[in-house]
Every structure is written in structure tokens, then in C-alpha cells.
C-alpha atoms as a PDB file:
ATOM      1  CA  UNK A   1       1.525  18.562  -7.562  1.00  0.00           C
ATOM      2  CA  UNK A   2       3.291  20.341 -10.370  1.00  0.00           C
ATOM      3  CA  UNK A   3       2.880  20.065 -13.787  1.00  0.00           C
ATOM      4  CA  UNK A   4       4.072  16.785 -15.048  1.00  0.00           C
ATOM      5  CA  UNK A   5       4.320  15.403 -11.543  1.00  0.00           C
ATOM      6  CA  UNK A   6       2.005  12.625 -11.957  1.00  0.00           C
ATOM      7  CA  UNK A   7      -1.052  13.950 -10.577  1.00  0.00           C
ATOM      8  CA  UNK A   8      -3.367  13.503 -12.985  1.00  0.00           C
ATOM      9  CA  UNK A   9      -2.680   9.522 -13.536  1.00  0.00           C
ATOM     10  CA  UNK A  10      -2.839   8.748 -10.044  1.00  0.00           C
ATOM     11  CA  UNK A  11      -6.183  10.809  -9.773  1.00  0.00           C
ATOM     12  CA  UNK A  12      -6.907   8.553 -12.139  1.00  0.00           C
ATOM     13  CA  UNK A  13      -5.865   5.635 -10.568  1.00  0.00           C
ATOM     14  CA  UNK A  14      -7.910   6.231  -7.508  1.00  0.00           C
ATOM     15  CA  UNK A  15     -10.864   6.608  -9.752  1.00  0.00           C
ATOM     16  CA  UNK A  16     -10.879   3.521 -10.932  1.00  0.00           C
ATOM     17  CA  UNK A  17      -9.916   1.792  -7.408  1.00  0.00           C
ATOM     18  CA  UNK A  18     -13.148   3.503  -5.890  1.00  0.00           C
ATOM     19  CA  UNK A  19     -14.799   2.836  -8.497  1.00  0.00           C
ATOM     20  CA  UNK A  20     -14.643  -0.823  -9.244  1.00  0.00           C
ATOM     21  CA  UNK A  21     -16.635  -1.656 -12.002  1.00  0.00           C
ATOM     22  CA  UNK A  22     -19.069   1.238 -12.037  1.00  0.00           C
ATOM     23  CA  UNK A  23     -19.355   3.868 -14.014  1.00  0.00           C
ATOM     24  CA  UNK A  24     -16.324   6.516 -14.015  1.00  0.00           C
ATOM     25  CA  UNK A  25     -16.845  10.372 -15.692  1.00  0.00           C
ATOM     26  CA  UNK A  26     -13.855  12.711 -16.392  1.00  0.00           C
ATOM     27  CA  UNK A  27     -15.026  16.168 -16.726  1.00  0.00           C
ATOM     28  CA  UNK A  28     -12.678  17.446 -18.961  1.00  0.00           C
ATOM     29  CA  UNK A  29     -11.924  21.105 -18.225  1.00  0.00           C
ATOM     30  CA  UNK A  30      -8.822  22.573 -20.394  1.00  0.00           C
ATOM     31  CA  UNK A  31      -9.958  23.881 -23.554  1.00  0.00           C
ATOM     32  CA  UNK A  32      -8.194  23.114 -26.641  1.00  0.00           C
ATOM     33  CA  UNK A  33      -6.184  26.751 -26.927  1.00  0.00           C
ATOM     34  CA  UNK A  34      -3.297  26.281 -29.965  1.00  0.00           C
ATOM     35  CA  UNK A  35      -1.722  22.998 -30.847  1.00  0.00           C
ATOM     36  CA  UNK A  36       0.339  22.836 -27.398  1.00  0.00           C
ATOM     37  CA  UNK A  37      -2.781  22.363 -25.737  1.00  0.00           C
ATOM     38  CA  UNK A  38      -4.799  20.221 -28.208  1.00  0.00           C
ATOM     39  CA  UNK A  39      -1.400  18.071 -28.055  1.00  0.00           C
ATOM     40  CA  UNK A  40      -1.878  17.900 -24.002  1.00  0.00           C
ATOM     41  CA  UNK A  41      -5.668  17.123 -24.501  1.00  0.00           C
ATOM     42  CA  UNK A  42      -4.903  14.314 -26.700  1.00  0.00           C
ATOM     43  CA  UNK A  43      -2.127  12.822 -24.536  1.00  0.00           C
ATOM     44  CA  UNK A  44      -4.162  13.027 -21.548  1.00  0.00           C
ATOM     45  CA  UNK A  45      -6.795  10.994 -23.611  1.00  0.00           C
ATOM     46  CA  UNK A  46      -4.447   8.357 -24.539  1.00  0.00           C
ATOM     47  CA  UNK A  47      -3.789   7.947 -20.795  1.00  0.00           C
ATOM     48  CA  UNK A  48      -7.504   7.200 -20.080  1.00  0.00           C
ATOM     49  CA  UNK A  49      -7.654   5.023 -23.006  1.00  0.00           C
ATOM     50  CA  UNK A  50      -8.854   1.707 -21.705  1.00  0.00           C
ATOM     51  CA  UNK A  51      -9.886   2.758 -17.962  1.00  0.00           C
ATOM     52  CA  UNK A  52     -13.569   3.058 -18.638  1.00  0.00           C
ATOM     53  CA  UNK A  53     -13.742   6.749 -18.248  1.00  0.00           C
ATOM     54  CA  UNK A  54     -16.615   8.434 -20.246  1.00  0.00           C
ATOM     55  CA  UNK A  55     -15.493  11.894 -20.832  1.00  0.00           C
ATOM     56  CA  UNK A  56     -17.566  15.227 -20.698  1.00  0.00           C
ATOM     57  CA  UNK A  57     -16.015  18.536 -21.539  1.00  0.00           C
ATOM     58  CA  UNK A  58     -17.631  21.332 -19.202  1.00  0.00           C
ATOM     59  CA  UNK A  59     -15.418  23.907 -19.340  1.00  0.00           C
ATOM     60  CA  UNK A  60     -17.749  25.947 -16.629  1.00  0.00           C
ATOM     61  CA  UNK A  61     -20.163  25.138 -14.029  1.00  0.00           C
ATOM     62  CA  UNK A  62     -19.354  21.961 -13.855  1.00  0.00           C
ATOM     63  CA  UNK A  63     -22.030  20.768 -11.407  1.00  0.00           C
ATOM     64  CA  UNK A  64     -24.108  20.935 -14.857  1.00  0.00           C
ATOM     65  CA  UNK A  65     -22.014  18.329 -16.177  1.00  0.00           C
ATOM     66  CA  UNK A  66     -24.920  15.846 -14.636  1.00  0.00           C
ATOM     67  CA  UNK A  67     -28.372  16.551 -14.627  1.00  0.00           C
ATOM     68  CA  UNK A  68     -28.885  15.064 -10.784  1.00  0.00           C
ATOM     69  CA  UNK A  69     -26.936  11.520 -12.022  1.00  0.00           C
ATOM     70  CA  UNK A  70     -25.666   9.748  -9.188  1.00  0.00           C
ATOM     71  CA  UNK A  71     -22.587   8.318 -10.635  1.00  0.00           C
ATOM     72  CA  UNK A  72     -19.831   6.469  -8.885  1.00  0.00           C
ATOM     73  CA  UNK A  73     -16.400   8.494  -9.362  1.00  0.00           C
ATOM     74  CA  UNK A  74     -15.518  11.725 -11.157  1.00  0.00           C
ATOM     75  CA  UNK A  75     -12.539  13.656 -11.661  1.00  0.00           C
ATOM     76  CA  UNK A  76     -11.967  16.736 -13.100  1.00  0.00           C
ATOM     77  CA  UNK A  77      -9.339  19.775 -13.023  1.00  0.00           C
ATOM     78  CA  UNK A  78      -9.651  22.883 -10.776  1.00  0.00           C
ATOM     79  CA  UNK A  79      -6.928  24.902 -12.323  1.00  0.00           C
ATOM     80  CA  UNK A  80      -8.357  25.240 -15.895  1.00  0.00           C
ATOM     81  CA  UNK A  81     -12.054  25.066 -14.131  1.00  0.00           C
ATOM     82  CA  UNK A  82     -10.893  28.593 -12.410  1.00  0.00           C
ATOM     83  CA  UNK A  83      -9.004  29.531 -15.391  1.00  0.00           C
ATOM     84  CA  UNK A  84     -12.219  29.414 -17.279  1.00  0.00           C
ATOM     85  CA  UNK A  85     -14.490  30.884 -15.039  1.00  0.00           C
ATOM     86  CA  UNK A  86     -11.785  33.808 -14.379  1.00  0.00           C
ATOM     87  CA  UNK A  87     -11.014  34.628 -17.948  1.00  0.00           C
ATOM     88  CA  UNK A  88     -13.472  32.982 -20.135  1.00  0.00           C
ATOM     89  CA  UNK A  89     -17.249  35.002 -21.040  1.00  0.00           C
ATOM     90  CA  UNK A  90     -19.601  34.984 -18.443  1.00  0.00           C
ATOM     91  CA  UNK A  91     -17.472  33.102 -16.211  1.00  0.00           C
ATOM     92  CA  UNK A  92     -18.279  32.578 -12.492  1.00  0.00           C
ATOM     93  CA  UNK A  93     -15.132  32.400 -11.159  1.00  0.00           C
ATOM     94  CA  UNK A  94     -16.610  33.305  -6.764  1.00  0.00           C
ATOM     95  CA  UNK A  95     -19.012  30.040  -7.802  1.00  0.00           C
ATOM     96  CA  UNK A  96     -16.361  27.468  -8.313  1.00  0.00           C
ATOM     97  CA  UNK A  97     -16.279  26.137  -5.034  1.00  0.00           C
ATOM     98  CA  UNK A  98     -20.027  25.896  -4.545  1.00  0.00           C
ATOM     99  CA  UNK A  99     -19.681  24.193  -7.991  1.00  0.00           C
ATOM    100  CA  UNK A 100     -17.518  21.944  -6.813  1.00  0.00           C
ATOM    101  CA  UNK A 101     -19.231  21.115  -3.687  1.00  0.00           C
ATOM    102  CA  UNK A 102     -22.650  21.099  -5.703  1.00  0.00           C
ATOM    103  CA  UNK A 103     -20.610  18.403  -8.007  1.00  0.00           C
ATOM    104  CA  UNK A 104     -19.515  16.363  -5.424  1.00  0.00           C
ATOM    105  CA  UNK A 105     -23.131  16.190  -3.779  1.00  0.00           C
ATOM    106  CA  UNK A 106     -24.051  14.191  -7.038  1.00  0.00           C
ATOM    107  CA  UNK A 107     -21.561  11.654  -6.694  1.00  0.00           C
ATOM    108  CA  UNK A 108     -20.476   8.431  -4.624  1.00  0.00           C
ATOM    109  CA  UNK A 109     -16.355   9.454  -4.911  1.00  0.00           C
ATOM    110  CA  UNK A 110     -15.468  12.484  -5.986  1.00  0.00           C
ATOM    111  CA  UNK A 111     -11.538  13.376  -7.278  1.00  0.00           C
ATOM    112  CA  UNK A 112     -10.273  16.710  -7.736  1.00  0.00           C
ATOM    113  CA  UNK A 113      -6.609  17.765  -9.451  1.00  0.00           C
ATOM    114  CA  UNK A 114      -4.932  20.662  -8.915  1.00  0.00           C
ATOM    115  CA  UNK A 115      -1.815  22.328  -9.175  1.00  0.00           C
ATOM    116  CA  UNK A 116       0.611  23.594  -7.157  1.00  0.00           C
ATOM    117  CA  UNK A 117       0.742  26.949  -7.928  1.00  0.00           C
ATOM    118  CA  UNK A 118       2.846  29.179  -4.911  1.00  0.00           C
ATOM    119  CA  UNK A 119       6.639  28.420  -5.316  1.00  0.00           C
ATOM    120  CA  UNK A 120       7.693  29.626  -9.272  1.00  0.00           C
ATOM    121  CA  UNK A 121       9.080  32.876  -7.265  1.00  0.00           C
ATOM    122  CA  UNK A 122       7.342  35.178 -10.336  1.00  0.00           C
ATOM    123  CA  UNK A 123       5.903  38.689 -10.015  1.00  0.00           C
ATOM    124  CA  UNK A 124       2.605  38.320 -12.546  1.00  0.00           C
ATOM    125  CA  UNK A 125       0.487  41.207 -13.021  1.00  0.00           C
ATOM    126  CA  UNK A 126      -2.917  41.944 -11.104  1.00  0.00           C
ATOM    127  CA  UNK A 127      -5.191  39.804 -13.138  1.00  0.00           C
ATOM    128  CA  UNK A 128      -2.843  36.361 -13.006  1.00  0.00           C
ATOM    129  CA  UNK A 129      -2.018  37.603  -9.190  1.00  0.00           C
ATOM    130  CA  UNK A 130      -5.698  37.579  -8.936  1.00  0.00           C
ATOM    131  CA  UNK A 131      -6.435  33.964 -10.703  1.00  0.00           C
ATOM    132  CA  UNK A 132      -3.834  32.503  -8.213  1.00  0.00           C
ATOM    133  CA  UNK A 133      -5.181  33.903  -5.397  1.00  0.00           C
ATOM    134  CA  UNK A 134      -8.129  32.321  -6.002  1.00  0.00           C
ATOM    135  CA  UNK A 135      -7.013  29.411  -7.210  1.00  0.00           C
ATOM    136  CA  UNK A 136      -4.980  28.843  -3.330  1.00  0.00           C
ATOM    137  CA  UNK A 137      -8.161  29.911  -1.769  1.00  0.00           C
ATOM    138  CA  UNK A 138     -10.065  27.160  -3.827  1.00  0.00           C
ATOM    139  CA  UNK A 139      -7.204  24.947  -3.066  1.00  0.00           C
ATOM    140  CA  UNK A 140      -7.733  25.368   0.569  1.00  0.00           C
ATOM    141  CA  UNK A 141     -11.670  25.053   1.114  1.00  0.00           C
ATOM    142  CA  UNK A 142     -11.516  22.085  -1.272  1.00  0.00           C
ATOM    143  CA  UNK A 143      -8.971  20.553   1.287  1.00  0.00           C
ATOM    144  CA  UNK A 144     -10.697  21.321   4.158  1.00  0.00           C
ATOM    145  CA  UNK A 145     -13.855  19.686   2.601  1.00  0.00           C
ATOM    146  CA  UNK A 146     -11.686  16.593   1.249  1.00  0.00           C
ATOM    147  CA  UNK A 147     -11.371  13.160   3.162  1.00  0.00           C
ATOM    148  CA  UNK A 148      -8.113  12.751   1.987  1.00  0.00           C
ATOM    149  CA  UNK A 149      -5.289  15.522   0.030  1.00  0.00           C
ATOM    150  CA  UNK A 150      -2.515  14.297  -1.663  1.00  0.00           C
ATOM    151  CA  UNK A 151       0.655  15.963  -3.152  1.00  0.00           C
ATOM    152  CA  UNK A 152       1.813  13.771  -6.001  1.00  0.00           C
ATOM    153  CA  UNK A 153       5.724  14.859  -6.213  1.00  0.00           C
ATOM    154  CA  UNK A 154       7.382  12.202  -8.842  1.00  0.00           C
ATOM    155  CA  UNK A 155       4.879  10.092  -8.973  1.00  0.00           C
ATOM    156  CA  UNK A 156       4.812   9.830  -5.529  1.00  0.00           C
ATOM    157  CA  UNK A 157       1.804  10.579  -3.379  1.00  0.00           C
ATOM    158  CA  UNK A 158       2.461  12.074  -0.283  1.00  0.00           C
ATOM    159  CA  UNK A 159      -1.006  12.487   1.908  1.00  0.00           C
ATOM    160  CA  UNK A 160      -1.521  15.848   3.837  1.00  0.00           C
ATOM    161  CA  UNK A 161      -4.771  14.686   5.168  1.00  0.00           C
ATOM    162  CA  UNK A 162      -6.027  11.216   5.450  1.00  0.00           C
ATOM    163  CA  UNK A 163      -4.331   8.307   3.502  1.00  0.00           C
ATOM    164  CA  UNK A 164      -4.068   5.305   1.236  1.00  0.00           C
ATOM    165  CA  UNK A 165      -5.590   3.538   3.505  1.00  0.00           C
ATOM    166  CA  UNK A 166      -9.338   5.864   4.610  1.00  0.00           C
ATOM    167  CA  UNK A 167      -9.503   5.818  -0.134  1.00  0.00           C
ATOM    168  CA  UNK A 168      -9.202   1.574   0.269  1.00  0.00           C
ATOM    169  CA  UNK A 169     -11.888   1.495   3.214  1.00  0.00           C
ATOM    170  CA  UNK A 170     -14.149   3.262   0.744  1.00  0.00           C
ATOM    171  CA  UNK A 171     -13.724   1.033  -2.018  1.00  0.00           C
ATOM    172  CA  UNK A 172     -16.554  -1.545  -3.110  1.00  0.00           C
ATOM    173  CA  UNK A 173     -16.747  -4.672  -1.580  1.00  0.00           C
END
């Protein structure tokens, strides 16, 4: 979805659902940058508040965010992920997909949010041109790895692949 579209609250919310009452990670990925985005981290904290999310800030290579833990459900952010490992030191940024598969290897449910990126209509220079390139091709091999893909528009999930229905047959009994 877009920014603001609900996405990361119902990533959230299927988290929790798969779940249960194990234990539930959110690898935080956005770094703090000015008081815009501390104010985003914070809010974004306030929405986990009481969900029983531990969070871990890897900002890169976040298959290192366990040491070979099997844990139950994980979410984390692909767009700042990329963002990192595009502009950040020593950044990765052809690894993130391997990461993420790596990642999901180590856990029971794994839940990925990410932005639609494609339809602002702006010319950017080479080097955004070039994080949103890969950001649609990470997009794409995440979805074609994913049980289920959902566009949250509103609020509103709207399933591309799977459904509702495959998350609930995975929940615990």
C-alpha cells in the first residue's frame, strides 16, 4: 500500500493472529533521520504498544537480526531495508532478497511491508530511479515467494495472491 494506507497495522494484525500467544519480533528498519522520522518511529511504537512485539532495530542484513532463533512471526519493512542497504555504508543492497529469504528460513510466519512505489508520475534522478527499481524487483520475487500478497488501500486489504482465509488455516490451533 501507500504511505498511510494502513499497511503496517494490519501487518501487524496478522502477526499477532499467526502468532497466537508465541513470541512476535518486529525488526525495525527506518532509522531515526531528523525529528519527522524519530516522530514516525515513535508513533509506529505506540501502535505496537501492548501487542507483545519485542522490537530489534537491524537496519541491514536483517537475517542477522537472529542468531538461528526459530521464532514464531516477524515483520519488518522492505522499503527502508533497501533504502539502507542502497544508500547507507557498506550496504548490500543485490543481498536483500537472499536476506529476506535467509530471514524467513528462521521463522514459523514471516510478514513483510512494503510500499507501493510506481504511480507518483515523478522523474527522480539515476540513483532514486535506481533504489526503485530495485525496490519493484524486490517487490516482485518477494511475491512470488509469498503464500499470500496483500494491497492494503484504506485500510482495506485486497489479496493479489492467496487470502484471508490460506493466513487463518495457518494459525495455531
Amino acid at each position: 500500500g501507500t504511505s498511510g494506507s494502513g499497511k503496517s497495522e494490519y501487518a501487524e494484525k496478522i502477526c499477532c493472529e499467526l502468532a497466537g500467544s508465541a513470541k512476535k519480533y518486529y525488526i525495525a528498519t527506518m532509522q531515526p533521520y531528523g525529528a519527522e522520522g524519530t516522530q514516525r518511529i515513535r508513533r509506529h511504537h505506540a501502535l505496537r504498544q501492548g501487542k507483545g512485539f519485542e522490537t530489534i532495530e537491524q537496519y541491514q542484513n536483517v537475517s542477522k537480526a537472529f542468531d538461528k532463533v526459530q521464532t514464531e512471526a516477524v515483520s519488518h519493512a522492505a522499503p527502508n531495508l533497501m533504502a539502507n542497504e542502497c544508500f547507507e555504508e557498506g550496504g548490500t543492497p543485490d543481498a536483500v532478497f537472499s536476506d529476506c529469504i535467509q530471514l524467513y528460513r528462521q521463522c514459523r510466519h514471516l510478514v513483510i511491508v512494503t510500499n507501493e512505489i510506481f504511480s507518483d508520475g515523478c522523474l527522480y534522478d539515476n540513483t532514486t530511479t535506481d533504489y526503485i527499481t530495485r525496490l519493484g524487483r524486490l517487490n516482485t520475487q518477494l511475491a512470488q515467494e509469498a503464500d499470500c500478497v496483500a494491497e492494503v488501500v484504506y485500510s482495506i486489504p485486497v489479496y493479489w495472491k492467496g487470502s484471508y482465509e490460506l493466513i487463518q488455516k495457518s494459525l495455531p490451533l
